[in-house]
N, C-alpha and C. Protein backbone atom coordinates (compact mmCIF):
# COMPACT_ATOMS: atom_id res chain seq x y z
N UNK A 1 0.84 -1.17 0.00
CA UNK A 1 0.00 0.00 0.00
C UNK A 1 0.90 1.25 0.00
N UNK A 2 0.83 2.14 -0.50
CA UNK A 2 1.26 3.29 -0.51
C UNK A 2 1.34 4.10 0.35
N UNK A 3 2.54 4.59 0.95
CA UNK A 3 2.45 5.38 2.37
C UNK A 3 1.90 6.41 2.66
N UNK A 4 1.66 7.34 1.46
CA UNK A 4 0.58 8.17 2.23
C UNK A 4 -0.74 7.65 1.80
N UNK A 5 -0.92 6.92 1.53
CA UNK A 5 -2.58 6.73 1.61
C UNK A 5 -2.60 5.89 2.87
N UNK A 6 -1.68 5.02 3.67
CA UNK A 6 -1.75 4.87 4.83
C UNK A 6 -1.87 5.45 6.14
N UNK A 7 -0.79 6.84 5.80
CA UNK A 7 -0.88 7.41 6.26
C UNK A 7 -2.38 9.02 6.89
N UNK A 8 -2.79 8.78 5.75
CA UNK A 8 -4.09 9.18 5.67
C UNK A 8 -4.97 8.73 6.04
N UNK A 9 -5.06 7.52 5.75
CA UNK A 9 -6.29 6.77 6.50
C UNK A 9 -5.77 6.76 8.20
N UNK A 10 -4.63 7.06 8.63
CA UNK A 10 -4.24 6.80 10.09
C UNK A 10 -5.01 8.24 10.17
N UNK A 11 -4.95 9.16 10.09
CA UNK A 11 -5.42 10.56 10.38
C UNK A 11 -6.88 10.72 10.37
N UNK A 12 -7.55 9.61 9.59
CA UNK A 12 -8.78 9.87 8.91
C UNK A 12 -9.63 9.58 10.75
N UNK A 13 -8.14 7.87 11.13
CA UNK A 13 -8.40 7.13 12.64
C UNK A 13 -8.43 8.12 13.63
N UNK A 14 -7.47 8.70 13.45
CA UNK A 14 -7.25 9.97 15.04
C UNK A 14 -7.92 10.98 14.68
N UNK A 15 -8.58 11.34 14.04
CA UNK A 15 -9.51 12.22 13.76
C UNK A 15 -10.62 11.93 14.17
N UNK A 16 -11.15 10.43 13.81
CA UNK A 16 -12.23 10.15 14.56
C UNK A 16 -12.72 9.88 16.14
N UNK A 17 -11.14 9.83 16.25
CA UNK A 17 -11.57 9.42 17.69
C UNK A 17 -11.07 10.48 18.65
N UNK A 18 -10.83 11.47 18.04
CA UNK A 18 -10.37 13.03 18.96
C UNK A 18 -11.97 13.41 19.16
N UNK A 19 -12.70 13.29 17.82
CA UNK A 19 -13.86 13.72 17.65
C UNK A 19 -14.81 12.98 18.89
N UNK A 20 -14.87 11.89 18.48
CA UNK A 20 -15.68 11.19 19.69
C UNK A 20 -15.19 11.35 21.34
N UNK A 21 -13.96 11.83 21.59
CA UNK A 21 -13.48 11.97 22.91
C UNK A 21 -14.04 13.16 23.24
N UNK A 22 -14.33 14.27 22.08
CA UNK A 22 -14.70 15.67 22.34
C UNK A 22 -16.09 15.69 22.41
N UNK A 23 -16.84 14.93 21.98
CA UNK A 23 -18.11 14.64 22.33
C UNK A 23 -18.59 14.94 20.90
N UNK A 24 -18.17 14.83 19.91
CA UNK A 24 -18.41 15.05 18.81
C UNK A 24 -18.61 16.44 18.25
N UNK A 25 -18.21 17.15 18.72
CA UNK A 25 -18.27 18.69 18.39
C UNK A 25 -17.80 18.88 17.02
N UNK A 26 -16.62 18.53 16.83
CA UNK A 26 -16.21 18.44 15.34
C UNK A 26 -16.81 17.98 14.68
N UNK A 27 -17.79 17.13 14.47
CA UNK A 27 -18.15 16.81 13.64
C UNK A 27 -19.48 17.93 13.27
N UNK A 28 -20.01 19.07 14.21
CA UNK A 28 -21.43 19.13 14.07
C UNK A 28 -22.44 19.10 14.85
N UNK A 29 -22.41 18.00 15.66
CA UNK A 29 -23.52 17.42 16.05
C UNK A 29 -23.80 17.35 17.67
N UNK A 30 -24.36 16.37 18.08
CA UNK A 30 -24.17 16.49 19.71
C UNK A 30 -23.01 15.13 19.87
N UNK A 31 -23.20 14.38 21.37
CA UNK A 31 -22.49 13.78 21.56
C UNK A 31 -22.19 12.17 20.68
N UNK A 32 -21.28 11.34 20.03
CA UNK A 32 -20.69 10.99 19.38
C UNK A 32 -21.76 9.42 19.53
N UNK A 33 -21.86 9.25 20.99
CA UNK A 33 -23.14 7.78 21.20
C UNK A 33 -24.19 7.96 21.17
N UNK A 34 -24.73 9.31 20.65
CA UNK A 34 -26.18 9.47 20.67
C UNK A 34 -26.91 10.14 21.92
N UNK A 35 -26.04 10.52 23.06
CA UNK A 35 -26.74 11.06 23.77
C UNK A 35 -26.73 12.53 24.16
N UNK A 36 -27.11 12.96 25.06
CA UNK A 36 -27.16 14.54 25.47
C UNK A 36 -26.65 14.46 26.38
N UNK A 37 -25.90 15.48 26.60
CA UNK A 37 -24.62 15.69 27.28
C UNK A 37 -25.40 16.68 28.97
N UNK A 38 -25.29 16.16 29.61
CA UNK A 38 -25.45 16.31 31.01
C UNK A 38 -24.91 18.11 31.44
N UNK A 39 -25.58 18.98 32.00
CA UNK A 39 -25.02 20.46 32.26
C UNK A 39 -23.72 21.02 31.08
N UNK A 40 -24.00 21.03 29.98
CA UNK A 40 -23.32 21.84 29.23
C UNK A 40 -22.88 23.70 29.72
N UNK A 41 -21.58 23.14 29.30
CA UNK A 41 -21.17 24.82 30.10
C UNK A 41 -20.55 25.32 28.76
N UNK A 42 -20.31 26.39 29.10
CA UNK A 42 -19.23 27.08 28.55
C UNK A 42 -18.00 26.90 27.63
N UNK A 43 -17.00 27.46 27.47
CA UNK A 43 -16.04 27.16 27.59
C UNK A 43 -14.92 27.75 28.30
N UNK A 44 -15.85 28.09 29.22
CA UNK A 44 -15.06 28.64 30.58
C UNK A 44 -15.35 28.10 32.06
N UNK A 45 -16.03 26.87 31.68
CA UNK A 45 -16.63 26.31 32.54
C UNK A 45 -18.13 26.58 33.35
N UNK A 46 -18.19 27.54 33.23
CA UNK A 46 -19.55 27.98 33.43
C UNK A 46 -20.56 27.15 32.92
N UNK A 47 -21.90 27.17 33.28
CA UNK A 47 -23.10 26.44 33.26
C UNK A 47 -24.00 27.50 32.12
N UNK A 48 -24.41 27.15 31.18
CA UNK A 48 -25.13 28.20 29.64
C UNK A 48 -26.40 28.21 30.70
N UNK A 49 -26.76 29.30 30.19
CA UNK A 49 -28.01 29.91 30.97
C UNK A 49 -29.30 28.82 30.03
N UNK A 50 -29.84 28.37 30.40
CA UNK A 50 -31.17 27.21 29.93
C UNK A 50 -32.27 28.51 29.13
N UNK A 51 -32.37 28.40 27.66
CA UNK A 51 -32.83 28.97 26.80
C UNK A 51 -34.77 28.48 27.04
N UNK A 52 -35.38 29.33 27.34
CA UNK A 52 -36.71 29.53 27.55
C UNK A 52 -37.63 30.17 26.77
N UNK A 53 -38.76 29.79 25.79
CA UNK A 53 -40.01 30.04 25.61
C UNK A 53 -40.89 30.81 26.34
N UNK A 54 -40.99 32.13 25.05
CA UNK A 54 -42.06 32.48 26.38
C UNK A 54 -43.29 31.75 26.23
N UNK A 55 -44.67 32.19 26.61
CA UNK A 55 -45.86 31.34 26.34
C UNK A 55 -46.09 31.82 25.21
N UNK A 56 -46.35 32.99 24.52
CA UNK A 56 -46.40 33.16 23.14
C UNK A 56 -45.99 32.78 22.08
N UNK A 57 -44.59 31.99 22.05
CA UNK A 57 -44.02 31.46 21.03
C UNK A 57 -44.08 30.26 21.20
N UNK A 58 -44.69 29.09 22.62
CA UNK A 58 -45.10 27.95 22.49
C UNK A 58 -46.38 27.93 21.74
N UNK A 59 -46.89 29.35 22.06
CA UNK A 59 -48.33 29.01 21.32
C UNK A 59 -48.24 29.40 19.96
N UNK A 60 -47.58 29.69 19.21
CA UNK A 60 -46.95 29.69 17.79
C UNK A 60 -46.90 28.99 17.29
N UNK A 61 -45.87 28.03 17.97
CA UNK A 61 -45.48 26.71 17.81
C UNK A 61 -46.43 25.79 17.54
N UNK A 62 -47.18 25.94 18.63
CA UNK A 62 -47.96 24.46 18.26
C UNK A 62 -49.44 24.93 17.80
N UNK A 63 -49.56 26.06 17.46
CA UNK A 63 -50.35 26.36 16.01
C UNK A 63 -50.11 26.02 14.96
N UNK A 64 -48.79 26.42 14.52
CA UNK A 64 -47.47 25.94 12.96
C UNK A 64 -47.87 24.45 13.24
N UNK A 65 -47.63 23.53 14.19
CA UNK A 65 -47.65 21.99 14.20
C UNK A 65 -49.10 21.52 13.87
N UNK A 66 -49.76 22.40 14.62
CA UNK A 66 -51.37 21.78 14.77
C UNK A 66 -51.46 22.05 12.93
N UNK A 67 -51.05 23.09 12.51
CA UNK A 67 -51.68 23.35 10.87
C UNK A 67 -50.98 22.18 10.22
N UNK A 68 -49.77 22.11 10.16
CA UNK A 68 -48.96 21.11 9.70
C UNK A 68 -50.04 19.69 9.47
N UNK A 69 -49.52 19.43 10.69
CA UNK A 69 -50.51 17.88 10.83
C UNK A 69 -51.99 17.79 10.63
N UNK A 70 -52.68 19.16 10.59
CA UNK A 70 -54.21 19.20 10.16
C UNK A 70 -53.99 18.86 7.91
N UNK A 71 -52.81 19.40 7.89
CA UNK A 71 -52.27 19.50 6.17
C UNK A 71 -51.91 18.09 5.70
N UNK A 72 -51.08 17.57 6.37
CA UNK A 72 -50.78 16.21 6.54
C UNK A 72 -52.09 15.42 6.27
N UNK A 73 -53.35 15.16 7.26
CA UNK A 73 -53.85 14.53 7.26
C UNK A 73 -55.16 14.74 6.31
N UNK A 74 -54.93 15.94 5.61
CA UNK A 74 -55.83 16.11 4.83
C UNK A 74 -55.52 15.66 3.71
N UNK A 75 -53.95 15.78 3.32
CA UNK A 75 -53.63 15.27 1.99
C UNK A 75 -53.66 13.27 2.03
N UNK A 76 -53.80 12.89 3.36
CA UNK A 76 -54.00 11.52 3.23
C UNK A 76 -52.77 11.02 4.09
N UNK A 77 -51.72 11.74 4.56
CA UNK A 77 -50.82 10.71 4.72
C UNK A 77 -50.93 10.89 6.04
N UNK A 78 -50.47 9.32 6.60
CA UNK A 78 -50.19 9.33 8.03
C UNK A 78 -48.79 10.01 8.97
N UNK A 79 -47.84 10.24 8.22
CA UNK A 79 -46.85 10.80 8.73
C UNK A 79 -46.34 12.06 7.92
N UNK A 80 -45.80 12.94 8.91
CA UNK A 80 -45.34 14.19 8.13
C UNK A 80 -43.84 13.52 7.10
């Protein structure tokens, strides 16, 4: 095999698994096994202030959903 394509694929390895040690941040996404990550802070350690709804924009919300799925089920299908 050719050494840098070995060598590449070794990087492609420690890349993946820096990623998954970091909780998958690099990649995008949330954490790397599928789960949610327990008191997310900062990166100063601090604790992120917990992002809140007021009641007006839940009730937005699940107006947009209620129309959705009233649209859905009119055109026939069972799933959006």
């Amino acid at each position: 095999m050719d050494i840098v394509k070995e060598l590449k694929e070794q990087r492609d390895r420690l890349e993946a698994a820096i990623s998954a040690l970091e909780g998958g941040r690099s990649a995008g996404r949330g954490a790397a096994n599928g789960r949610r990550r327990i008191n997310p802070t900062t990166g100063n350690g601090r604790r992120k202030a917990k992002r809140r709804l007021s009641a007006a924009a839940r009730k937005r919300i699940s107006e947009a959903a209620k129309a959705r799925w009233a649209k859905a089920k009119k055109a026939g299908r069972n799933a959006l």
